[in-house]
Protein backbone atom coordinates (compact mmCIF):
# COMPACT_ATOMS: atom_id res chain seq x y z
CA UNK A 1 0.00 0.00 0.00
CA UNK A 2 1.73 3.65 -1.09
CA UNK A 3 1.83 6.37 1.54
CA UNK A 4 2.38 9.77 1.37
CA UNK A 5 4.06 11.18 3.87
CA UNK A 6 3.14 14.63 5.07
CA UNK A 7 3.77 17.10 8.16
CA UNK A 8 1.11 19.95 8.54
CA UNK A 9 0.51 23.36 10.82
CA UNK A 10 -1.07 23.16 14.42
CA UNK A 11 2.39 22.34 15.98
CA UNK A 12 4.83 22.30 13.86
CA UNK A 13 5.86 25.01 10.80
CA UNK A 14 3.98 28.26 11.03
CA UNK A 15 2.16 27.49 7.33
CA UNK A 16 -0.51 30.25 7.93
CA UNK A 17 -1.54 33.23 9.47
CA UNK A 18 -4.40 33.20 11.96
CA UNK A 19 -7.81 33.61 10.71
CA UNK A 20 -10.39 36.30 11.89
CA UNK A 21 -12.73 34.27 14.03
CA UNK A 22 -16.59 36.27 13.62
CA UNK A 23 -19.48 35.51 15.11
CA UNK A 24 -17.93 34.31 18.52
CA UNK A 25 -18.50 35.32 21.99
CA UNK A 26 -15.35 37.40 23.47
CA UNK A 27 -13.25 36.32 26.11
CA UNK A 28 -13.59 38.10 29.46
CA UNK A 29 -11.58 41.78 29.84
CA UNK A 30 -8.73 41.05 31.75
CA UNK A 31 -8.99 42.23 35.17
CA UNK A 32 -12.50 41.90 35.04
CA UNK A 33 -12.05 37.49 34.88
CA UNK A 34 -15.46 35.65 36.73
CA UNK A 35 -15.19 34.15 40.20
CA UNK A 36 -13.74 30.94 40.33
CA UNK A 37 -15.50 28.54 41.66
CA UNK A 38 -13.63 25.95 44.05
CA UNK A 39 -12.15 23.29 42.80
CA UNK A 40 -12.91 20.07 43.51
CA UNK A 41 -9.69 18.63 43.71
CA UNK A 42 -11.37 14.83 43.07
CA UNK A 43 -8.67 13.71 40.68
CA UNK A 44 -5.74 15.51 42.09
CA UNK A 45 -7.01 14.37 45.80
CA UNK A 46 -7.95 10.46 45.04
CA UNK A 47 -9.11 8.89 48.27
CA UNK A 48 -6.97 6.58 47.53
CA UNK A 49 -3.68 8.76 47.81
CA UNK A 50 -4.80 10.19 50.63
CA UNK A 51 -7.14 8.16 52.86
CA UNK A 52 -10.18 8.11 54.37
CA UNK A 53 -8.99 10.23 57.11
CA UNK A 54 -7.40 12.88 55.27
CA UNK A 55 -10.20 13.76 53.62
CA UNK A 56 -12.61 13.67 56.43
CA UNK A 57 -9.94 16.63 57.79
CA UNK A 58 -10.51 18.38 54.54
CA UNK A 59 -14.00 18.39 54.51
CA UNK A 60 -13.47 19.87 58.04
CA UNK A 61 -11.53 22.83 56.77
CA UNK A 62 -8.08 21.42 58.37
CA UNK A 63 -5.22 22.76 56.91
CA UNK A 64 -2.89 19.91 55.37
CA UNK A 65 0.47 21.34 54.46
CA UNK A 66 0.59 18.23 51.69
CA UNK A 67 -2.01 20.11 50.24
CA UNK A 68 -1.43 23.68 50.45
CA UNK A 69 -2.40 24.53 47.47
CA UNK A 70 -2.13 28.39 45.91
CA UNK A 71 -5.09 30.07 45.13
CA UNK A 72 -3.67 30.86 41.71
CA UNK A 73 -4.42 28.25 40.01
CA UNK A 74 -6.39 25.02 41.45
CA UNK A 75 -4.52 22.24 42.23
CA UNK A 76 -1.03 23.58 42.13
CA UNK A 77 1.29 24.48 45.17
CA UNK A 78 3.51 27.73 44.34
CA UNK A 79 4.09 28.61 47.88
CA UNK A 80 7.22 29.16 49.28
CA UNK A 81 9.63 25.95 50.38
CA UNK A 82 12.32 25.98 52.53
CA UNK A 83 13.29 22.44 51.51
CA UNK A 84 13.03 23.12 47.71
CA UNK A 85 13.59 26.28 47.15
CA UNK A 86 17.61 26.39 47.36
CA UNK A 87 17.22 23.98 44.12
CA UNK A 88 15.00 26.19 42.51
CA UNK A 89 17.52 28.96 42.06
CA UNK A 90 19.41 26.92 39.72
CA UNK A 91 16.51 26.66 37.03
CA UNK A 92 17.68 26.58 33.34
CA UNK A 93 16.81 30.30 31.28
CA UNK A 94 14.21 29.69 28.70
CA UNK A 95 13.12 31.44 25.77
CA UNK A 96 9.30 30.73 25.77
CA UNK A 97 7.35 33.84 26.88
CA UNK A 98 5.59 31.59 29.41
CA UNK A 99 6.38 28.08 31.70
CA UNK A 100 5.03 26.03 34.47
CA UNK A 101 7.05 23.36 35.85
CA UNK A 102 5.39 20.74 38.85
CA UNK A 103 5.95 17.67 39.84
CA UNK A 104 2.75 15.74 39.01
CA UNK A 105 2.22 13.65 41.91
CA UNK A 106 2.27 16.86 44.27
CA UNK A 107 1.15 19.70 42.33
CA UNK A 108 4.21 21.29 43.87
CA UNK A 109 5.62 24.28 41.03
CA UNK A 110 8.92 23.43 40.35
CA UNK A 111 9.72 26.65 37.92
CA UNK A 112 7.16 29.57 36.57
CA UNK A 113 8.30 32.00 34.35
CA UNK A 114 4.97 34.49 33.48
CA UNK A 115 2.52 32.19 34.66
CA UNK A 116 -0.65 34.16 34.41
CA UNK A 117 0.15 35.91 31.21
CA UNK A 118 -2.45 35.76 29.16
CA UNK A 119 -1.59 33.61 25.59
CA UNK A 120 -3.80 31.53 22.96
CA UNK A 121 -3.23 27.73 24.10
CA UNK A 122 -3.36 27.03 20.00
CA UNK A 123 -3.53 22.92 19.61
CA UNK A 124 -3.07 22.35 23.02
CA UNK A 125 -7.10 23.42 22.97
CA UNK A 126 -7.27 19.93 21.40
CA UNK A 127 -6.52 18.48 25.06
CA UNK A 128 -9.74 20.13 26.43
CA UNK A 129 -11.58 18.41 23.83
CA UNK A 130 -9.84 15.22 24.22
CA UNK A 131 -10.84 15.68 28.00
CA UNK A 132 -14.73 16.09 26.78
CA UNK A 133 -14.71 12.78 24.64
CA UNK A 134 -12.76 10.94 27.62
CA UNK A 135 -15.46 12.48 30.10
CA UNK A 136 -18.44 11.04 27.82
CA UNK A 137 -16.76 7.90 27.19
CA UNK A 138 -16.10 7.15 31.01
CA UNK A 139 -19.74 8.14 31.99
CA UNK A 140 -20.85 5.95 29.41
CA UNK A 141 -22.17 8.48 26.67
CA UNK A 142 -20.01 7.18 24.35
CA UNK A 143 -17.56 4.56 22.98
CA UNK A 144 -14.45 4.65 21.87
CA UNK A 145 -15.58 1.96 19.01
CA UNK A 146 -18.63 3.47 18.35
CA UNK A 147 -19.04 4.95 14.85
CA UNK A 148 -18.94 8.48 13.99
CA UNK A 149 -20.72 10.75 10.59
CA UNK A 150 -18.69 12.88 9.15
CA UNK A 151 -20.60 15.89 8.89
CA UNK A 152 -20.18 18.91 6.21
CA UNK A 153 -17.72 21.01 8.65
CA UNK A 154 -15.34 18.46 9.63
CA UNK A 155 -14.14 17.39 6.29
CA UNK A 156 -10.44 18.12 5.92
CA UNK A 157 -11.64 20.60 2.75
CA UNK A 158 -13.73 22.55 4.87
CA UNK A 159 -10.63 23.45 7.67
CA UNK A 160 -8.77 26.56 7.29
CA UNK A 161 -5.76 27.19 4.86
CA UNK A 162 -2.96 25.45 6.62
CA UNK A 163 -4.56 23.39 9.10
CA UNK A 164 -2.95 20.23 10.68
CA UNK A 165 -5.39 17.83 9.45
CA UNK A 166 -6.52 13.80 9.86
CA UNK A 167 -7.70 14.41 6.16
CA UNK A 168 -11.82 12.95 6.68
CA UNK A 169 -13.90 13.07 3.60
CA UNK A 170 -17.19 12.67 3.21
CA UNK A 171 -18.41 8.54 2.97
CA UNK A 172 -15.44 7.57 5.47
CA UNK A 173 -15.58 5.30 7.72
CA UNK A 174 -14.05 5.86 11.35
CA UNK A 175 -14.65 5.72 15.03
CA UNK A 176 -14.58 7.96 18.23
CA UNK A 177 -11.00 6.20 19.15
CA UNK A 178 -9.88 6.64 15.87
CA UNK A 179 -10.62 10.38 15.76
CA UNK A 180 -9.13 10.75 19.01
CA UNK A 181 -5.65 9.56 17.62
CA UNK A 182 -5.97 11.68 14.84
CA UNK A 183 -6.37 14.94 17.20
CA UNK A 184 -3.10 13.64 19.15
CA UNK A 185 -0.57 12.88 16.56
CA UNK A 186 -1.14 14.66 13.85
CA UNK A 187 -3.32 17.53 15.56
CA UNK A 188 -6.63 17.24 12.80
CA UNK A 189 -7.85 20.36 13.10
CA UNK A 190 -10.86 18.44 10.86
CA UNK A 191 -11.00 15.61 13.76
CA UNK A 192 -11.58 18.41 16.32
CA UNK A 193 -14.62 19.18 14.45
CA UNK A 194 -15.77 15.78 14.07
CA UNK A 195 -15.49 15.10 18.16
CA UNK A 196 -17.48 18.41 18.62
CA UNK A 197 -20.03 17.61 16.15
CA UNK A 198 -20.94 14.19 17.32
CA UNK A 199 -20.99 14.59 20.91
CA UNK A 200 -22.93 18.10 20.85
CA UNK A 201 -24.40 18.22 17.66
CA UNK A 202 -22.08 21.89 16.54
CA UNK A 203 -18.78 23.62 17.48
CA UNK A 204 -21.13 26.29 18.90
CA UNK A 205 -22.63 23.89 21.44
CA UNK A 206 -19.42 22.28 21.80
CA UNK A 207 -17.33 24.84 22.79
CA UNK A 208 -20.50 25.71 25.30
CA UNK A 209 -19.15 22.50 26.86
CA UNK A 210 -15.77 23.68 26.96
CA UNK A 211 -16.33 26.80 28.59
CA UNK A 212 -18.76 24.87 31.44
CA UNK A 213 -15.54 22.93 31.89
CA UNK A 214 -13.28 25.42 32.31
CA UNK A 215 -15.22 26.98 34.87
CA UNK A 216 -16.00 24.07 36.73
CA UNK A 217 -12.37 23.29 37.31
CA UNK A 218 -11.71 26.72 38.20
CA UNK A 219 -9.70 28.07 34.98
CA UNK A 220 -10.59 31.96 35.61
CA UNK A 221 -7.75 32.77 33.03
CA UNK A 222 -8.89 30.02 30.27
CA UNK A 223 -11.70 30.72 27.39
CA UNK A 224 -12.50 28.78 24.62
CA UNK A 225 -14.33 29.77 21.58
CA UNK A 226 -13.55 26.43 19.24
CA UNK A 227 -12.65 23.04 19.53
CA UNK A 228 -9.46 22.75 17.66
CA UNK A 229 -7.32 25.81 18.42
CA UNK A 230 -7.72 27.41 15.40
CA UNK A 231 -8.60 31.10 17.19
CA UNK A 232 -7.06 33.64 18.46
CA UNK A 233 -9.60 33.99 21.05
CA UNK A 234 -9.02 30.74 22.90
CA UNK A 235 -7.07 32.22 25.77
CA UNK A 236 -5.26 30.40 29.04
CA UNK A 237 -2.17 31.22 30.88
CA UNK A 238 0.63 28.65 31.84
CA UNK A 239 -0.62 28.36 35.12
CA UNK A 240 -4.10 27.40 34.40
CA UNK A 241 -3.46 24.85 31.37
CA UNK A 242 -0.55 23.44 33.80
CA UNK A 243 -3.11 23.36 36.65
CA UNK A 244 -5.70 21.38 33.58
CA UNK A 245 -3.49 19.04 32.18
CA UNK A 246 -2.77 17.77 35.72
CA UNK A 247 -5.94 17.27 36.37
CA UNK A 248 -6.68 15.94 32.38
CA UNK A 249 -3.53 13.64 33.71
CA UNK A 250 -5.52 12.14 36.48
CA UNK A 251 -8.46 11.46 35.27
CA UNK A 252 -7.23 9.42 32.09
CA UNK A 253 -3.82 8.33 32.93
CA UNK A 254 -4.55 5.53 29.46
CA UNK A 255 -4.48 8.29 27.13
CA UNK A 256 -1.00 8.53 27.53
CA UNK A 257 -0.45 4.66 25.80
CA UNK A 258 -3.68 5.01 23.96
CA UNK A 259 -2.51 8.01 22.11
CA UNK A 260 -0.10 10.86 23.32
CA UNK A 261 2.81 8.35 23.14
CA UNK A 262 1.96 7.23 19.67
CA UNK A 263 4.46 7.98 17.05
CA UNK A 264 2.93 7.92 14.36
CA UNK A 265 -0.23 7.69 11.92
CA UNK A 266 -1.76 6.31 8.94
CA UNK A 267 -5.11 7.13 7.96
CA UNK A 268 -7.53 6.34 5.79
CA UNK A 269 -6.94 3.02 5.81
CA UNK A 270 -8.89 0.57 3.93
CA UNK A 271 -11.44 -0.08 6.48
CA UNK A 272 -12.27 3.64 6.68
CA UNK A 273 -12.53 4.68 2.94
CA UNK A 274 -15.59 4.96 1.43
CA UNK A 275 -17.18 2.81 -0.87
CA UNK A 276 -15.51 1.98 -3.45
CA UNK A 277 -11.99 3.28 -2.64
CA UNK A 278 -10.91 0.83 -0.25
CA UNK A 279 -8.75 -0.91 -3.02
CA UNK A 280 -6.82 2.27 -3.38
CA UNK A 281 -7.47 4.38 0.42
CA UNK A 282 -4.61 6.85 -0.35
CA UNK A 283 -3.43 6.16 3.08
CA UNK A 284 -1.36 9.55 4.09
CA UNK A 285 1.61 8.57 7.07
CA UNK A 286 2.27 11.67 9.53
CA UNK A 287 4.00 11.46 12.77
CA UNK A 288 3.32 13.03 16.13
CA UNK A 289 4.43 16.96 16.59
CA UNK A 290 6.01 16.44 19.84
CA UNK A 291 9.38 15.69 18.84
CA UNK A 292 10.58 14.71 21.99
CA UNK A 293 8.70 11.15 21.73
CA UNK A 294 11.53 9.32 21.40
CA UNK A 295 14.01 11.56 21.93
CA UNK A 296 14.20 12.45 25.39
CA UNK A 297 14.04 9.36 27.89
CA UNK A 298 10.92 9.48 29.78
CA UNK A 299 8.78 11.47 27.50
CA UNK A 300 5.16 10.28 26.59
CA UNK A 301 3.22 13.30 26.15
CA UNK A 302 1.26 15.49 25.85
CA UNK A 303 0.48 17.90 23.00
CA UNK A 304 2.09 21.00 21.02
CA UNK A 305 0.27 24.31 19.19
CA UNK A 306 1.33 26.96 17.40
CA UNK A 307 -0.57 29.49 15.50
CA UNK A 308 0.99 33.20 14.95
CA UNK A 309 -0.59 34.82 17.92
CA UNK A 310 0.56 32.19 20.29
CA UNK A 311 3.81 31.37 18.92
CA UNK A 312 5.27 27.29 19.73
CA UNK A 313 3.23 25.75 22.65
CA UNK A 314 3.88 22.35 24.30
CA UNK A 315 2.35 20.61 27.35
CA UNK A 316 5.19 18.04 27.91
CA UNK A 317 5.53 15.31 30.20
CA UNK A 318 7.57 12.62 31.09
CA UNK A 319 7.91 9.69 33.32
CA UNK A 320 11.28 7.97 34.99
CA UNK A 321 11.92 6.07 38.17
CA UNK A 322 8.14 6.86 39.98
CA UNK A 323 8.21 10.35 39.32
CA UNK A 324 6.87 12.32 36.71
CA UNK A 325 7.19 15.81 35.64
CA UNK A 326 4.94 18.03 34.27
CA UNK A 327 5.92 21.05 31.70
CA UNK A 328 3.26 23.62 30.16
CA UNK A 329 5.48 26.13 27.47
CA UNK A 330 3.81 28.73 25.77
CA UNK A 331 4.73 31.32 23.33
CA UNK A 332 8.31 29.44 22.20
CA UNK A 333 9.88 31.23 18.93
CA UNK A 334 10.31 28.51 17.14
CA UNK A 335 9.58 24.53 17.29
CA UNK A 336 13.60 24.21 17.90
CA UNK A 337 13.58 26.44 20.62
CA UNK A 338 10.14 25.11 22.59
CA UNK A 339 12.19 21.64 22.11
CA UNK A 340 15.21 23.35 23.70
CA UNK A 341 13.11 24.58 26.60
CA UNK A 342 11.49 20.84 27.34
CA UNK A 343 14.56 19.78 27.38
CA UNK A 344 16.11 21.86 29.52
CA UNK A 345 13.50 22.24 31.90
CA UNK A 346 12.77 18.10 32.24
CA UNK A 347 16.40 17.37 32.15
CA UNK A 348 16.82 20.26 35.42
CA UNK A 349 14.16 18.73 36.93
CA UNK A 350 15.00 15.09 36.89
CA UNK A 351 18.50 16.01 37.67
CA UNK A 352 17.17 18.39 40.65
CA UNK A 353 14.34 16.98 42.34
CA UNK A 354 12.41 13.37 42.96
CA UNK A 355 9.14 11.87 44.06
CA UNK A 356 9.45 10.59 47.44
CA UNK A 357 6.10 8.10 48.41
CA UNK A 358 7.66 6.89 51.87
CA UNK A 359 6.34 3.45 53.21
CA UNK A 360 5.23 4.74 56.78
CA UNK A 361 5.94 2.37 59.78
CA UNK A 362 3.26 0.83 62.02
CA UNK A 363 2.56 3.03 64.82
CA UNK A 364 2.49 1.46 68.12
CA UNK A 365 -0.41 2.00 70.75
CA UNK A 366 -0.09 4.63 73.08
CA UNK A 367 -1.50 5.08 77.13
CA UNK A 368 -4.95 6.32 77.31
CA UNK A 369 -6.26 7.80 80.45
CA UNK A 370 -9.67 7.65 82.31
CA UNK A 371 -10.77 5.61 79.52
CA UNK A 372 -12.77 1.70 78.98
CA UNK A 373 -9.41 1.40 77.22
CA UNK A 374 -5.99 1.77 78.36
CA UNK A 375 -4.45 2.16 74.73
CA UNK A 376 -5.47 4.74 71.84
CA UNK A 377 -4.62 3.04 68.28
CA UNK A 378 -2.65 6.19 66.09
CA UNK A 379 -3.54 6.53 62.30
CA UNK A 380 -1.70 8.96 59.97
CA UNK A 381 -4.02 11.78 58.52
CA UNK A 382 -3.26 10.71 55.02
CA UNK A 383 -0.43 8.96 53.18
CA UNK A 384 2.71 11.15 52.14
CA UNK A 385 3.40 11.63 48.51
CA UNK A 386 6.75 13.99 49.03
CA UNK A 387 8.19 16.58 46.37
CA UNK A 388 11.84 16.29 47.62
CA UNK A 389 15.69 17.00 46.16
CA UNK A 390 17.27 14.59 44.33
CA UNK A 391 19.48 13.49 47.19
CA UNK A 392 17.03 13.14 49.70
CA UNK A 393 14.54 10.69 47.98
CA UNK A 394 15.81 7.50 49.81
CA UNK A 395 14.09 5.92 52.56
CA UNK A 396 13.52 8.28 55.81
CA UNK A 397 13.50 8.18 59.39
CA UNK A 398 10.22 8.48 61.23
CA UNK A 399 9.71 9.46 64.87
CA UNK A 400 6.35 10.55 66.78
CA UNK A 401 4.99 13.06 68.97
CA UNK A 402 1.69 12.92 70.89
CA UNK A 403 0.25 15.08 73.78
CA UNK A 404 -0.73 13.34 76.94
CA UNK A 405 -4.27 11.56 76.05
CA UNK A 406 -7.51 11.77 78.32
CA UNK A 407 -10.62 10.06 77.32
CA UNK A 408 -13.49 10.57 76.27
CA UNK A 409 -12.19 11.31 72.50
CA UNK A 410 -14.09 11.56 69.63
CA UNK A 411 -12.93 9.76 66.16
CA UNK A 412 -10.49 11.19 64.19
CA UNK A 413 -9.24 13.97 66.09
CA UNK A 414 -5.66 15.09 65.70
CA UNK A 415 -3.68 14.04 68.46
CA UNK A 416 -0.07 14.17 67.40
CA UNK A 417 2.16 14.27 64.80
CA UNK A 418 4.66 11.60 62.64
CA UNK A 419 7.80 13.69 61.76
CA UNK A 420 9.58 12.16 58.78
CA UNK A 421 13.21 12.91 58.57
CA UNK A 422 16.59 12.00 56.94
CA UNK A 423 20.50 12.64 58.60
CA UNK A 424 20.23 16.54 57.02
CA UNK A 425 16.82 17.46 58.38
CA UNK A 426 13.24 17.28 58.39
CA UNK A 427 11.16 16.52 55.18
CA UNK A 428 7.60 16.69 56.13
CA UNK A 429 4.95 16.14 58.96
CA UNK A 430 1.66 14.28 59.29
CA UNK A 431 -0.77 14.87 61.47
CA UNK A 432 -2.04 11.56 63.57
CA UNK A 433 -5.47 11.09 64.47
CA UNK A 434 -7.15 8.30 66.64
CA UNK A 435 -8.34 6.19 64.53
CA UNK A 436 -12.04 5.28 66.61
CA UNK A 437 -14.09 7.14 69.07
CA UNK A 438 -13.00 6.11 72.87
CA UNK A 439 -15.31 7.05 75.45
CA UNK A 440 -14.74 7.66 78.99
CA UNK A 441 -14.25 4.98 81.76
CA UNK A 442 -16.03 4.47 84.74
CA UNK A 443 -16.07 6.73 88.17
CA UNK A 444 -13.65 4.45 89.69
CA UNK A 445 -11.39 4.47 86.54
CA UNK A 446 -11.81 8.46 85.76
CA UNK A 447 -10.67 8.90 89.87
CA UNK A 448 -7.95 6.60 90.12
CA UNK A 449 -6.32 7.83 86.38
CA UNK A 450 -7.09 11.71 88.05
CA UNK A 451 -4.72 11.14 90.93
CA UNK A 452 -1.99 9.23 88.99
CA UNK A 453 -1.86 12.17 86.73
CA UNK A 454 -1.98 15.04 89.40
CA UNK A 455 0.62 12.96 91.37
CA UNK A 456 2.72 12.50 87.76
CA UNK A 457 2.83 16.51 86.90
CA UNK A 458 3.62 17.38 90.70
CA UNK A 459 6.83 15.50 90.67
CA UNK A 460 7.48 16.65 87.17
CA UNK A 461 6.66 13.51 85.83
């Protein structure tokens, strides 16, 4: 079978100028941005990461310094770090207008460089959509098998001069899964459409979605007016679409193998021409726009943009050891300098800093007074995922500190702390809570447990 080989806009060489978008609602004056509402946190806070017990003291309003996170953008920690931020000073100089550097476990900002300037996102608005289709697919609203009609709009003839494209025609063949590859390697600015038509019936009611979306996860600073990245009037900052692709990161950890780590792609195949052409499909081979597949260890994701008002975007990611870093770049001068940034900033942070998940030892019992029991059982408030440096990512020492404990105590409630440590310092503390409710004892146990403590603080005991 003959393939033509071919490598398109939306990521790569700047083939066009941006079109005039008409017709479409305005992004909000700056200064003026709507309220964000709070973010839920549910993929970036998985019960699972953190236990039972450490969200019961979030719902409570407790302040968890594992998840301090800056009001700037949701999910993401740029506060201030005594432990990290003597490695932060040596951060590499990049050229990109804008940057965002975290470790993804954490959330914890590794590197910003301009993070809430303003600056069109380009292709990387095909993540948002790609975050729509995996949304309707996990609920159940859709299939990544499931067929899909190529309406008027999304055929490849229809896109703008230049576009990055998958190349649908009318009469082909092709799935939801399929169409979802062809928005992450070769950036179809035609399967973009496609996505938006079939799961909201028009890129009008699409980008609707998109914009529900983005305020739901508390993007104040992102706006989208089209599905494919086309417009200049798709706005975010580094910050936000950092903040996103976490979050995009958590909730559909698969697309990574399913799609962003795919090298390359051949479409139409025979199975999707249309009748009549599947003898002779005119397959077309193009390969993904993130360069760095490949070519810097670690690397499976995400996705790249440029248009001329955004200049050479990336939302890079990559994967060694247990730890992964995230990378949002916007506004790069050219695709060989946003490659030079990634690889600067991954090859810093993997040099610089780790991912420390600590296996925490079993806690003995301690005394309980003028309680039915004599023991409280400790439980740690959640369990410790650890931005650290480099050289401090081994296993650490743990010791414990509790205040003197006097039934009756309700469940839950902090009672102490487990301070994790290595031979240069401190790392991190967890709070530890009692891990059932333990009621009071009886007259005769309350008065004897009342004169062995008065007796115990009056010699100093």
């Amino acid at each position: 079978m003959a393939r033509k080989s071919i490598r398109n806009a939306g990521g790569q060489a700047p083939l066009h100028s941006t079109p005039t978008t008409v017709g479409l609602p305005l992004p909000p004056e700056r200064g003026a941005a709507p309220q964000r509402p709070a973010f839920t946190g549910k993929a970036l806070l998985p019960l699972a990461k953190i236990g039972f017990l450490g969200f019961l003291l979030l719902l409570c309003g407790l302040s968890l310094s594992a998840f301090d996170f800056d009001a700037r953008s949701p999910g993401l920690d740029f506060g201030r770090n005594a432990l990290l931020d003597p490695f932060r000073e040596s951060a590499p100089e990049i050229g990109a207008e804008a940057a965002v550097l975290l470790d993804a476990a954490t959330g914890t900002v590794l590197y910003s460089k301009n993070p809430t300037k303003p600056i069109p996102p380009a292709s990387l608005t095909k993540l948002m959509t790609m975050h729509l289709a995996g949304n309707a697919v996990a609920e159940g609203r859709a299939s990544l098998a499931e067929p899909v009609t190529l309406g008027t709009e999304s055929w490849a003839r229809n896109q703008p001069p230049g576009s990055s494209l998958m190349f649908l025609e009318p009469g082909q063949r092709v799935n939801l899964g399929e169409l979802m590859l062809g928005l992450a390697v070769p950036s179809g600015n035609d399967a973009a459409v496609a996505i938006a038509m079939h799961l909201a019936g028009s890129v009008e009611a699409f980008a609707d979605l998109m914009r529900a979306e983005a305020t739901r996860l508390g993007l104040a600073d992102t706006f989208f007016v089209e599905p494919a990245g086309i417009s200049d009037l798709n706005v975010t900052t580094a910050a936000d679409f950092a903040a996103f692709s976490l979050e995009y990161l958590h909730l559909h950890p698969e697309n990574l193998a399913l799609f962003h780590s795919v090298r390359e792609f051949a479409y139409p195949l025979a199975a999707n021409a249309r009748e009549g052409r599947q003898g002779s499909p005119g397959t077309i081979l193009q390969y993904n726009r993130n360069s760095l597949l490949g070519n810097f260890p670690g690397v499976d994701g995400l996705k790249t943009g440029y248009i001329d008002a955004s200049g050479y975007n990336i939302a890079l990611t990559a994967e060694r050891d247990g730890t992964r870093f995230l990378a949002v770049i916007l506004g790069g001068e050219s695709s060989a300098s946003r490659d030079r940034d990634g690889r600067a900033l991954l090859a810093w942070a993997f040099d610089t800093f780790a991912t420390l998940v600590p296996e925490l030892p079993a806690l003995e019992p301690v005394p309980l007074w003028k309680g039915r029991e004599r023991q409280v059982r400790l439980v740690p408030a959640f369990l410790p995922v650890l931005t650290v440096p480099s050289g401090r990512a081994g296993s650490p020492s743990f010791s414990v500190q509790t205040e003197t404990l006097v039934a009756p105590i309700p469940a839950f409630r902090p009672v102490g702390t487990l301070i994790l440590g290595d031979e240069l310092g401190e790392l991190a503390r967890i709070p530890l809570l009692v891990a059932q409710e333990y009621p009071a004892g009886n007259f005769f146990r309350r008065l004897w447990d009342s004169i062995r403590l008065w007796f115990g603080r009056s010699s100093g005991g």
